[in-house]
C-alpha atoms as a PDB file:
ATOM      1  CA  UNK A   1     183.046  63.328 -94.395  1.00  0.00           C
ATOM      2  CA  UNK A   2     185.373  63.183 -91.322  1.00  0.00           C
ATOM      3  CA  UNK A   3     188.593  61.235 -90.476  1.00  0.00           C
ATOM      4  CA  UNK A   4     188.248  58.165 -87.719  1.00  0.00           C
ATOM      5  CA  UNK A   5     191.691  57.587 -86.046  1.00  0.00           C
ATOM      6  CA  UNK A   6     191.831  54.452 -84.209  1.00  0.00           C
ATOM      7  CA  UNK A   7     192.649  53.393 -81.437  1.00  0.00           C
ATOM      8  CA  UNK A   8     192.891  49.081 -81.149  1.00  0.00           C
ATOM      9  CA  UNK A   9     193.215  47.993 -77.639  1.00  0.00           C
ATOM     10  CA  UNK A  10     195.203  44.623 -76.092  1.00  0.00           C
ATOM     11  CA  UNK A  11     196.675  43.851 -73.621  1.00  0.00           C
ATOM     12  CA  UNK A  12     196.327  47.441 -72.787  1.00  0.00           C
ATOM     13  CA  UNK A  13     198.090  48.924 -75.105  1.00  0.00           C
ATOM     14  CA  UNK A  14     197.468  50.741 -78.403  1.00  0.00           C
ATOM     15  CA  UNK A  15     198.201  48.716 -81.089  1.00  0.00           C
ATOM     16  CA  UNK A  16     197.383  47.779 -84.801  1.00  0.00           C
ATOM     17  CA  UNK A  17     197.265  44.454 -86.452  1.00  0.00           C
ATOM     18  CA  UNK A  18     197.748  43.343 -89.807  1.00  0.00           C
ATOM     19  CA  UNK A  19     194.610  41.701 -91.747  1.00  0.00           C
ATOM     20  CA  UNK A  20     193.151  41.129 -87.653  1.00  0.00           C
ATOM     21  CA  UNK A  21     196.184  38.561 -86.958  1.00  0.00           C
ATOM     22  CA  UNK A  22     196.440  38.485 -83.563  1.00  0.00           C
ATOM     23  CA  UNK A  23     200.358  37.052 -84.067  1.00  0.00           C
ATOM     24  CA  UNK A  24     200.832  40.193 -86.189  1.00  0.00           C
ATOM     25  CA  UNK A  25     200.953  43.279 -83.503  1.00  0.00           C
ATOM     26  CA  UNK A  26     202.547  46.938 -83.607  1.00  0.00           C
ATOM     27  CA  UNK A  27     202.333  48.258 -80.358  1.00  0.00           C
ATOM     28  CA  UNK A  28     202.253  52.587 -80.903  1.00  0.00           C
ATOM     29  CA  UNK A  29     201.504  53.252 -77.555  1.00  0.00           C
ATOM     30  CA  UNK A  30     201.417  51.933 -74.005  1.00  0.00           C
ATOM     31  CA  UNK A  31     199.050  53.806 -73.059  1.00  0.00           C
ATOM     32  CA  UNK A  32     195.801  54.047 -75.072  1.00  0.00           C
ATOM     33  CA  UNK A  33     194.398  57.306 -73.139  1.00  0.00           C
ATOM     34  CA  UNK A  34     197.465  59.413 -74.010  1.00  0.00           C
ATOM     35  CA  UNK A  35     197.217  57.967 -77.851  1.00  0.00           C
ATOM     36  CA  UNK A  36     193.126  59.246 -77.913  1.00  0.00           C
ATOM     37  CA  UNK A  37     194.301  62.643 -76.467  1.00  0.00           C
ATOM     38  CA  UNK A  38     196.699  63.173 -79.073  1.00  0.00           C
ATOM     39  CA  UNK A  39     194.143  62.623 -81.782  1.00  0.00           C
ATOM     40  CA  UNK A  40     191.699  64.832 -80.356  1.00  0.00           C
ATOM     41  CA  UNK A  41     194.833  67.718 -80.201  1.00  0.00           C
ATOM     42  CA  UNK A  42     195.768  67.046 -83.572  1.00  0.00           C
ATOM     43  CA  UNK A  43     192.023  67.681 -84.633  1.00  0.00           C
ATOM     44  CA  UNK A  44     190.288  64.803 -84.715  1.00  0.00           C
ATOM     45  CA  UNK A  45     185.852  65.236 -84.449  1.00  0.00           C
ATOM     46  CA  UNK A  46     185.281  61.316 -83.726  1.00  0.00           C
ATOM     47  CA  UNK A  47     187.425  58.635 -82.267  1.00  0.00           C
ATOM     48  CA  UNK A  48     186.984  54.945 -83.105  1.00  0.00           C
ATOM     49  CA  UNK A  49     188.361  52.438 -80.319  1.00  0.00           C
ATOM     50  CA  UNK A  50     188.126  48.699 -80.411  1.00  0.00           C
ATOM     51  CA  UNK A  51     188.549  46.159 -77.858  1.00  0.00           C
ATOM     52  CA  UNK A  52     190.571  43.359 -79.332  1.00  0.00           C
ATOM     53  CA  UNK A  53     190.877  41.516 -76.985  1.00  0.00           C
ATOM     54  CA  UNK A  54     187.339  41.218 -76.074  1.00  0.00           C
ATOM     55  CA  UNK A  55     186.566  40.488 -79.771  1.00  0.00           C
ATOM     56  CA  UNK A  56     188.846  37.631 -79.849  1.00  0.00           C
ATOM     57  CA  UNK A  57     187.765  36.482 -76.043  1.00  0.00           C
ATOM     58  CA  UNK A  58     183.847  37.462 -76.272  1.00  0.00           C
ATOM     59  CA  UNK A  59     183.732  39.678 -73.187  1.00  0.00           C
ATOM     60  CA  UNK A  60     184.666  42.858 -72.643  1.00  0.00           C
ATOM     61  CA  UNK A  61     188.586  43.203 -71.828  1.00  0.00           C
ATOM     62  CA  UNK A  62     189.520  47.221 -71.566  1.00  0.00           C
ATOM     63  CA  UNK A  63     186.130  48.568 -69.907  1.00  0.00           C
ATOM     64  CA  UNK A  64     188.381  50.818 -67.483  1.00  0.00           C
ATOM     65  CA  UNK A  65     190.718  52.249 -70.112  1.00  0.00           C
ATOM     66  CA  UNK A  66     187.542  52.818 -72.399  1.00  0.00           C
ATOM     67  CA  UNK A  67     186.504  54.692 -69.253  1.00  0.00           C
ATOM     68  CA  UNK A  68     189.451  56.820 -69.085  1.00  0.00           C
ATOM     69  CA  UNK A  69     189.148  57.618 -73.051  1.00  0.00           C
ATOM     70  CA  UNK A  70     185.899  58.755 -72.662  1.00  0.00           C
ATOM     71  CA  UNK A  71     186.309  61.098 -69.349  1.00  0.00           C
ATOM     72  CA  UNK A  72     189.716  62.381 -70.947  1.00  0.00           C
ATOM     73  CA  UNK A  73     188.489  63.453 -74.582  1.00  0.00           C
ATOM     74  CA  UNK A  74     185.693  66.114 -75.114  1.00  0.00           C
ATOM     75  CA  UNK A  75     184.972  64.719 -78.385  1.00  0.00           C
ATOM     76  CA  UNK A  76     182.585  61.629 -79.270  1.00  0.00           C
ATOM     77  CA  UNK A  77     183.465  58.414 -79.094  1.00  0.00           C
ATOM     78  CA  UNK A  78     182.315  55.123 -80.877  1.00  0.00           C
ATOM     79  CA  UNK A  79     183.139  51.841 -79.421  1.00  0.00           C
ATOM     80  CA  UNK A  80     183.192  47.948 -81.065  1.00  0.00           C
ATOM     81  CA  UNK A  81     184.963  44.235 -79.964  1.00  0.00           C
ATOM     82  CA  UNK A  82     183.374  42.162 -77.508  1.00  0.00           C
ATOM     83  CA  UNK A  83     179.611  43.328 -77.061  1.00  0.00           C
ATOM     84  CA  UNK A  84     177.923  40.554 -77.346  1.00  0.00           C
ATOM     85  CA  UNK A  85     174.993  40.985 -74.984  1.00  0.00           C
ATOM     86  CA  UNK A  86     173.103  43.645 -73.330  1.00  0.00           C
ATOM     87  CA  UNK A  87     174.594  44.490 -70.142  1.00  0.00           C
ATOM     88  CA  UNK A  88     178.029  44.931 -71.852  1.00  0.00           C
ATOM     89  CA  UNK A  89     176.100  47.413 -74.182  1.00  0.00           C
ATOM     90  CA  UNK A  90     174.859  49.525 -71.353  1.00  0.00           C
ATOM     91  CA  UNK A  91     178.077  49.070 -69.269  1.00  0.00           C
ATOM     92  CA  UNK A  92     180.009  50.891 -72.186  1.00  0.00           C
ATOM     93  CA  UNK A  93     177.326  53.803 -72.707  1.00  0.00           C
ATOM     94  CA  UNK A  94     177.213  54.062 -69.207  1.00  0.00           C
ATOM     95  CA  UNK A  95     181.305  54.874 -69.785  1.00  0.00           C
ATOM     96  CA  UNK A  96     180.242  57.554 -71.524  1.00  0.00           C
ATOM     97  CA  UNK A  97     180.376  55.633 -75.046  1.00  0.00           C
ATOM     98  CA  UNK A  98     178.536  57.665 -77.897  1.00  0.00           C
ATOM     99  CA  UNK A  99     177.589  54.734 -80.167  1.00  0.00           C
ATOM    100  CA  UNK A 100     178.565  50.756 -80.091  1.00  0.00           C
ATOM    101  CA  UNK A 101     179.840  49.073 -83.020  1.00  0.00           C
ATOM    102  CA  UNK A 102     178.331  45.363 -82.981  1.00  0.00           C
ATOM    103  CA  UNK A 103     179.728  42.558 -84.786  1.00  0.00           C
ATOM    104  CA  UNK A 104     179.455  38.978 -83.706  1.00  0.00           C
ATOM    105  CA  UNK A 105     176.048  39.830 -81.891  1.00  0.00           C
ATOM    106  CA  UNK A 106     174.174  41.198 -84.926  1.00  0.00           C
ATOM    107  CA  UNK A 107     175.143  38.144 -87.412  1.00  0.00           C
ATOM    108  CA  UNK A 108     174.719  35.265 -85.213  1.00  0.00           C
ATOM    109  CA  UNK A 109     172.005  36.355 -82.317  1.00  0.00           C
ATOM    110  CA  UNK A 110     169.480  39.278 -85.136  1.00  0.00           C
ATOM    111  CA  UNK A 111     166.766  38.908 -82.169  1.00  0.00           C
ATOM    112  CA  UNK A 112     169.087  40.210 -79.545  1.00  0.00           C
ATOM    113  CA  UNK A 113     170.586  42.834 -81.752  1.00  0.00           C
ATOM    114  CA  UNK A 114     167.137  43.848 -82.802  1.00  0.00           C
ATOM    115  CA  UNK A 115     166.437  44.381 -79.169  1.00  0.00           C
ATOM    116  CA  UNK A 116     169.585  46.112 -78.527  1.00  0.00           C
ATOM    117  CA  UNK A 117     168.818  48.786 -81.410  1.00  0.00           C
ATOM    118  CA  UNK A 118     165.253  48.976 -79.659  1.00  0.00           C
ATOM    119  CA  UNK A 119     167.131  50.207 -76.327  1.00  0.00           C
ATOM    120  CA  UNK A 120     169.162  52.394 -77.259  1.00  0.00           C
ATOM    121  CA  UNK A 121     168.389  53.874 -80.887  1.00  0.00           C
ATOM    122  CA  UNK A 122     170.371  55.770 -82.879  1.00  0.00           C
ATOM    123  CA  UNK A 123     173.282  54.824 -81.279  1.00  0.00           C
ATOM    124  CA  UNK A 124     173.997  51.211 -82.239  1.00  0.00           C
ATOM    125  CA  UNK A 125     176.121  50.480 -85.493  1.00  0.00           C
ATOM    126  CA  UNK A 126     177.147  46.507 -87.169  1.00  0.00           C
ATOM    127  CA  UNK A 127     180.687  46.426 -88.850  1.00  0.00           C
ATOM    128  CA  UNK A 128     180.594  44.289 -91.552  1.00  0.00           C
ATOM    129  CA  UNK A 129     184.092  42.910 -92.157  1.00  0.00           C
ATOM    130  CA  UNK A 130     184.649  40.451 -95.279  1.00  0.00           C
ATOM    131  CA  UNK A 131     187.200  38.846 -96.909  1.00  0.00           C
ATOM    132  CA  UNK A 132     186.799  38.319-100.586  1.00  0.00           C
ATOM    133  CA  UNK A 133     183.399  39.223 -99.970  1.00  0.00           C
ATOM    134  CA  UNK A 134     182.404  37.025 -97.233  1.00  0.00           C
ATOM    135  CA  UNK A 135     181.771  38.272 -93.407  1.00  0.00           C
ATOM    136  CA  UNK A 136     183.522  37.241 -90.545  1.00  0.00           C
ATOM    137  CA  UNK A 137     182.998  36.758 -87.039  1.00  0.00           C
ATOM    138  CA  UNK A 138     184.693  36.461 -83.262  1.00  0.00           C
ATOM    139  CA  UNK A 139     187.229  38.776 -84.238  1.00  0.00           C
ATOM    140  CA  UNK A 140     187.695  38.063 -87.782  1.00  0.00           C
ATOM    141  CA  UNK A 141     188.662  34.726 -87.436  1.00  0.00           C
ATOM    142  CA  UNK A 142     185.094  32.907 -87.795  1.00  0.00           C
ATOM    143  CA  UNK A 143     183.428  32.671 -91.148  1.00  0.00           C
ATOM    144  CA  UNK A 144     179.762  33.252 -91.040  1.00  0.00           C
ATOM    145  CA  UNK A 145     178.936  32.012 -95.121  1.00  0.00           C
ATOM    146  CA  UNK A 146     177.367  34.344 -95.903  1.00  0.00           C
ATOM    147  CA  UNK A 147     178.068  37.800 -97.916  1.00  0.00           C
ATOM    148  CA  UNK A 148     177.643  41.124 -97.496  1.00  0.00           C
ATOM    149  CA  UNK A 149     174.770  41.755 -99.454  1.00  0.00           C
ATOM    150  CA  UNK A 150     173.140  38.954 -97.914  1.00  0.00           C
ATOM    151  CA  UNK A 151     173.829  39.626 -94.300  1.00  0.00           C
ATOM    152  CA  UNK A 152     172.818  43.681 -94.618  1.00  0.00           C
ATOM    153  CA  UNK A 153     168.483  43.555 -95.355  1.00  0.00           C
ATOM    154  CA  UNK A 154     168.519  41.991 -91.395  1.00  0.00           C
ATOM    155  CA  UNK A 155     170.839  44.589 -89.572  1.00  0.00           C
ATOM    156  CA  UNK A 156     168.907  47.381 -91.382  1.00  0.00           C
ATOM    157  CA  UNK A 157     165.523  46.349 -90.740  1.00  0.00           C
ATOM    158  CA  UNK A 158     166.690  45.516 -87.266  1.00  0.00           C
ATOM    159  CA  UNK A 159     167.600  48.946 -86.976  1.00  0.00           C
ATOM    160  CA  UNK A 160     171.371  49.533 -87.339  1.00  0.00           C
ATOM    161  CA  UNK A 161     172.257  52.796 -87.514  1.00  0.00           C
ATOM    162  CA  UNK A 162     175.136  52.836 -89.312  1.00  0.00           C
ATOM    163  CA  UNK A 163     177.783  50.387 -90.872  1.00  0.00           C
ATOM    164  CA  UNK A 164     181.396  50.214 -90.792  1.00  0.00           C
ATOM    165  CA  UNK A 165     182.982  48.504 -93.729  1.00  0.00           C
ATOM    166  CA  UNK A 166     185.989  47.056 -93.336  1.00  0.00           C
ATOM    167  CA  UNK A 167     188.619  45.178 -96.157  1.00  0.00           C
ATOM    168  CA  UNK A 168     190.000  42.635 -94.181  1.00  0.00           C
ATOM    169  CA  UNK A 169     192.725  41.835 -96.632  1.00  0.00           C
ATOM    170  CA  UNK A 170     193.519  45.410 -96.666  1.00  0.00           C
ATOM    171  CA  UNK A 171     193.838  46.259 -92.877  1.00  0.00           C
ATOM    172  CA  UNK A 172     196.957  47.485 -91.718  1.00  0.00           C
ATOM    173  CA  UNK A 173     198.354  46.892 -95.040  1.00  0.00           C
ATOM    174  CA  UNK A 174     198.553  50.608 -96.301  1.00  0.00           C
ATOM    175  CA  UNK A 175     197.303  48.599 -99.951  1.00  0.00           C
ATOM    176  CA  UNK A 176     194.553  51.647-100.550  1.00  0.00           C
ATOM    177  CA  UNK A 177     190.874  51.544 -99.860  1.00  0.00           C
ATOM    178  CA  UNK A 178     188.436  48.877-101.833  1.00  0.00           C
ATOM    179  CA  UNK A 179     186.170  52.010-103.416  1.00  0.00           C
ATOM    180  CA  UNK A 180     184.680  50.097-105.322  1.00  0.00           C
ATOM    181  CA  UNK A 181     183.121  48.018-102.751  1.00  0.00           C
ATOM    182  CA  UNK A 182     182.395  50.724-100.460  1.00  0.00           C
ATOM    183  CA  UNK A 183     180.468  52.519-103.358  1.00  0.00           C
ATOM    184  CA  UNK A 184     178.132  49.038-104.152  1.00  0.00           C
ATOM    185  CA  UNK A 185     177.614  49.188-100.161  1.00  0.00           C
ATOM    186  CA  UNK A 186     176.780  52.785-100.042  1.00  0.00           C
ATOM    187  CA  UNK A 187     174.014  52.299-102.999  1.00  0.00           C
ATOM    188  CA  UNK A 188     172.107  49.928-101.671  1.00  0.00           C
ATOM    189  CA  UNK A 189     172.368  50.654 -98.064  1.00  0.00           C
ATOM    190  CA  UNK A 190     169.909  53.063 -96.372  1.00  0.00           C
ATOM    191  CA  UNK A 191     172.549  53.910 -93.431  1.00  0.00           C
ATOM    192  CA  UNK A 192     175.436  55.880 -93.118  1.00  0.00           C
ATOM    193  CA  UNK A 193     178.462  54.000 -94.319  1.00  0.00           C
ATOM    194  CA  UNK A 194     182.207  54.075 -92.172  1.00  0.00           C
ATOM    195  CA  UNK A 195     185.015  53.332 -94.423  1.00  0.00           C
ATOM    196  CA  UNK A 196     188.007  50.788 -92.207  1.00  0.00           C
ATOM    197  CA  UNK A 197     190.476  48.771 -93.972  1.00  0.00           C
ATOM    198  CA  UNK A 198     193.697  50.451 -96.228  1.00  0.00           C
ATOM    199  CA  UNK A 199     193.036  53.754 -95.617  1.00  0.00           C
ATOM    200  CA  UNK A 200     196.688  55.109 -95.911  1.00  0.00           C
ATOM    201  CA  UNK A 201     197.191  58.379 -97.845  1.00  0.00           C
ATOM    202  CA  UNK A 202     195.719  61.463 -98.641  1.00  0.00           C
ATOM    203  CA  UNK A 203     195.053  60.161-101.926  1.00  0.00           C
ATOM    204  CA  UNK A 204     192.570  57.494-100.375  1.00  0.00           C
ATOM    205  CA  UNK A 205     190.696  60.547 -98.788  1.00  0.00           C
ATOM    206  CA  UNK A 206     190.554  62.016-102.406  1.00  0.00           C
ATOM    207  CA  UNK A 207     189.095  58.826-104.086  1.00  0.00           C
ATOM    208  CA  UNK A 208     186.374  58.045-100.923  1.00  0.00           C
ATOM    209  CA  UNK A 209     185.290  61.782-100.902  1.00  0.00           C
ATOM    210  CA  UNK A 210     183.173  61.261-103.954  1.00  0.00           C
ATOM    211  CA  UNK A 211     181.211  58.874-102.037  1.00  0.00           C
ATOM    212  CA  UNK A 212     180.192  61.263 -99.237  1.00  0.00           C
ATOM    213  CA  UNK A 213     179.128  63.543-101.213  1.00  0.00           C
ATOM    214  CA  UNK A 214     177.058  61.123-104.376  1.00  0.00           C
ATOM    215  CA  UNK A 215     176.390  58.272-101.542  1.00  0.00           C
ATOM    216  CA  UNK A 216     176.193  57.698 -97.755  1.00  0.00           C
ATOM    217  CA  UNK A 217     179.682  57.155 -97.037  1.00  0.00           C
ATOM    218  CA  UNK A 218     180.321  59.397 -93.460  1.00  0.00           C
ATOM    219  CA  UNK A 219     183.634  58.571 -92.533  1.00  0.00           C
ATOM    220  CA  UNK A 220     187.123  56.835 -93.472  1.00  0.00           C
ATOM    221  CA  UNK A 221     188.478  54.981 -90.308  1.00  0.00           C
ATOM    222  CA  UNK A 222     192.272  54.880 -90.488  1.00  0.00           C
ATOM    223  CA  UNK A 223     194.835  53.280 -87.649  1.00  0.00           C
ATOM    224  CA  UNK A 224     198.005  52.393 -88.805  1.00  0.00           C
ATOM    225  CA  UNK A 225     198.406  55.073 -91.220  1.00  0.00           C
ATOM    226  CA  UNK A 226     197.958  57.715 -89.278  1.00  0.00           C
ATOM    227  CA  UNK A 227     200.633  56.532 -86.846  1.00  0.00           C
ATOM    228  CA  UNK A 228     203.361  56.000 -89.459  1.00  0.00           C
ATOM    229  CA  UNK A 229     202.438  59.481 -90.770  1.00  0.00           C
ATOM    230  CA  UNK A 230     201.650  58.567 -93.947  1.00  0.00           C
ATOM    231  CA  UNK A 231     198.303  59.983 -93.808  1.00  0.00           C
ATOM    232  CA  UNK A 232     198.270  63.392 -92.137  1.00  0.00           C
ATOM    233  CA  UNK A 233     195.147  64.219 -89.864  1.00  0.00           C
ATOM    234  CA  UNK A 234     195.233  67.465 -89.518  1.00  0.00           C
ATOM    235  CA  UNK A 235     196.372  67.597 -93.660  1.00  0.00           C
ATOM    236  CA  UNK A 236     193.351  65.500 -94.415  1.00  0.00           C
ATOM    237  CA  UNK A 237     191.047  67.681 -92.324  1.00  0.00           C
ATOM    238  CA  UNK A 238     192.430  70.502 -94.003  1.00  0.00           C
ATOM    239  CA  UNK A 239     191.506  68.788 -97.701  1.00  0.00           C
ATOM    240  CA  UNK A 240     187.974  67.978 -97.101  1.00  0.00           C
ATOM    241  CA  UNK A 241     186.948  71.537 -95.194  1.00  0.00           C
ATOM    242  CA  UNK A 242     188.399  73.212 -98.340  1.00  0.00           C
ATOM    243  CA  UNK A 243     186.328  71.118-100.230  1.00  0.00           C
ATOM    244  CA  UNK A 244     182.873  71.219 -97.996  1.00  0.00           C
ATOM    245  CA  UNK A 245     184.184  75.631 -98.272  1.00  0.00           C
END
């Protein structure tokens, strides 16, 4: 299990939201690269980065800084907001992207994001965010009517390889992690499984680890957290080696 801090782009800047309201910003940075570096010194094996304003807009707003992440950090990165066709896809792998994190794309358009995982396999993931269950689109702010369990037999067989989960009702909020959802998703899916959404203490760590070990859960995303220091990365790192010892 490993620790995801993230890194939300717009208007380039790092920021976080709270439950994906755009109206409801905290900038921590003005300058995104400088915020990935720091993870990476503080220990960090994996970066997550989203593009928020190219998941609100539909096109991709932050290629350049994404760029600049990527050459500046020696550790992988994964990428989602605003890839909604293919030449965005390979534009960001061409950045030097590790994997894409597809939202929009692989609920509304399965052909194209079947063709997508065809290209470039292995390396193309589907975040799943809900709301009391349900999935949302375009940045969180479309709802798609359907549910989890009913969107996630298509991505798989279209060849997903590996799902972020994300509360929206718990994002930014520092409310805890939804385990219990994240353990029903980790049953029945055949995938690794990303935790995102509430992630906010070491105590959250404690209560996902269970599921990395008995499930498929690979990671715990965390963003806002992590900047107000109430989850410690290098702590938290420390916690789950001593428990992999």
């Amino acid at each position: 299990m490993i620790v995801l801090p993230a890194v939300d782009i717009k208007n380039g800047r790092a920021v976080r939201l709270k439950q994906g309201r755009a109206n409801a910003e905290t900038v921590f940075s003005p300058d995104p690269v400088a915020a990935a570096k720091a993870w990476e010194d503080q220990g960090a094996r994996y970066l997550h980065v989203v593009d928020l304003d190219g998941a609100f807009d539909g096109a991709p707003k932050s290629r350049d800084i994404v760029k600049g992440i990527c050459r500046t950090l020696s550790i992988p990165v994964e990428l989602g907001g605003g890839i909604r066709d293919m030449a965005t896809a390979q534009a960001y792998l061409d950045c030097g992207v590790a994997r894409l994190i597809i939202g929009t794309m692989a609920i509304e358009n399965l052909p194209l994001f079947r063709r997508l995982c065809e290209a470039f396999p292995g390396r193309i993931g589907v975040s799943l965010d809900a709301e009391k269950g349900m999935v949302k689109t375009k940045g969180w702010v479309a709802d798609c009517g359907l549910k989890v369990d009913e969107v996630l037999p298509g991505i798989l067989d279209a060849g997903a390889s590996f799902v972020v989960y994300t509360d929206i009702e718990r994002d930014g909020m520092q409310s805890g992690v939804n385990v219990e959802a994240l353990k029903h998703l980790c049953e029945i899916c055949t995938v690794p499984v990303l935790a995102a959404g509430g992630v906010a203490t070491l105590d959250d760590v404690k209560r996902l680890y269970p599921l990395s070990v008995d499930g498929g859960l690979e990671g715990a995303i965390s963003g806002r957290a992590l900047y107000e220091k109430t989850l410690d990365l290098k702590e938290a790192n420390a916690w789950i080696a001593s428990q992999q010892a």
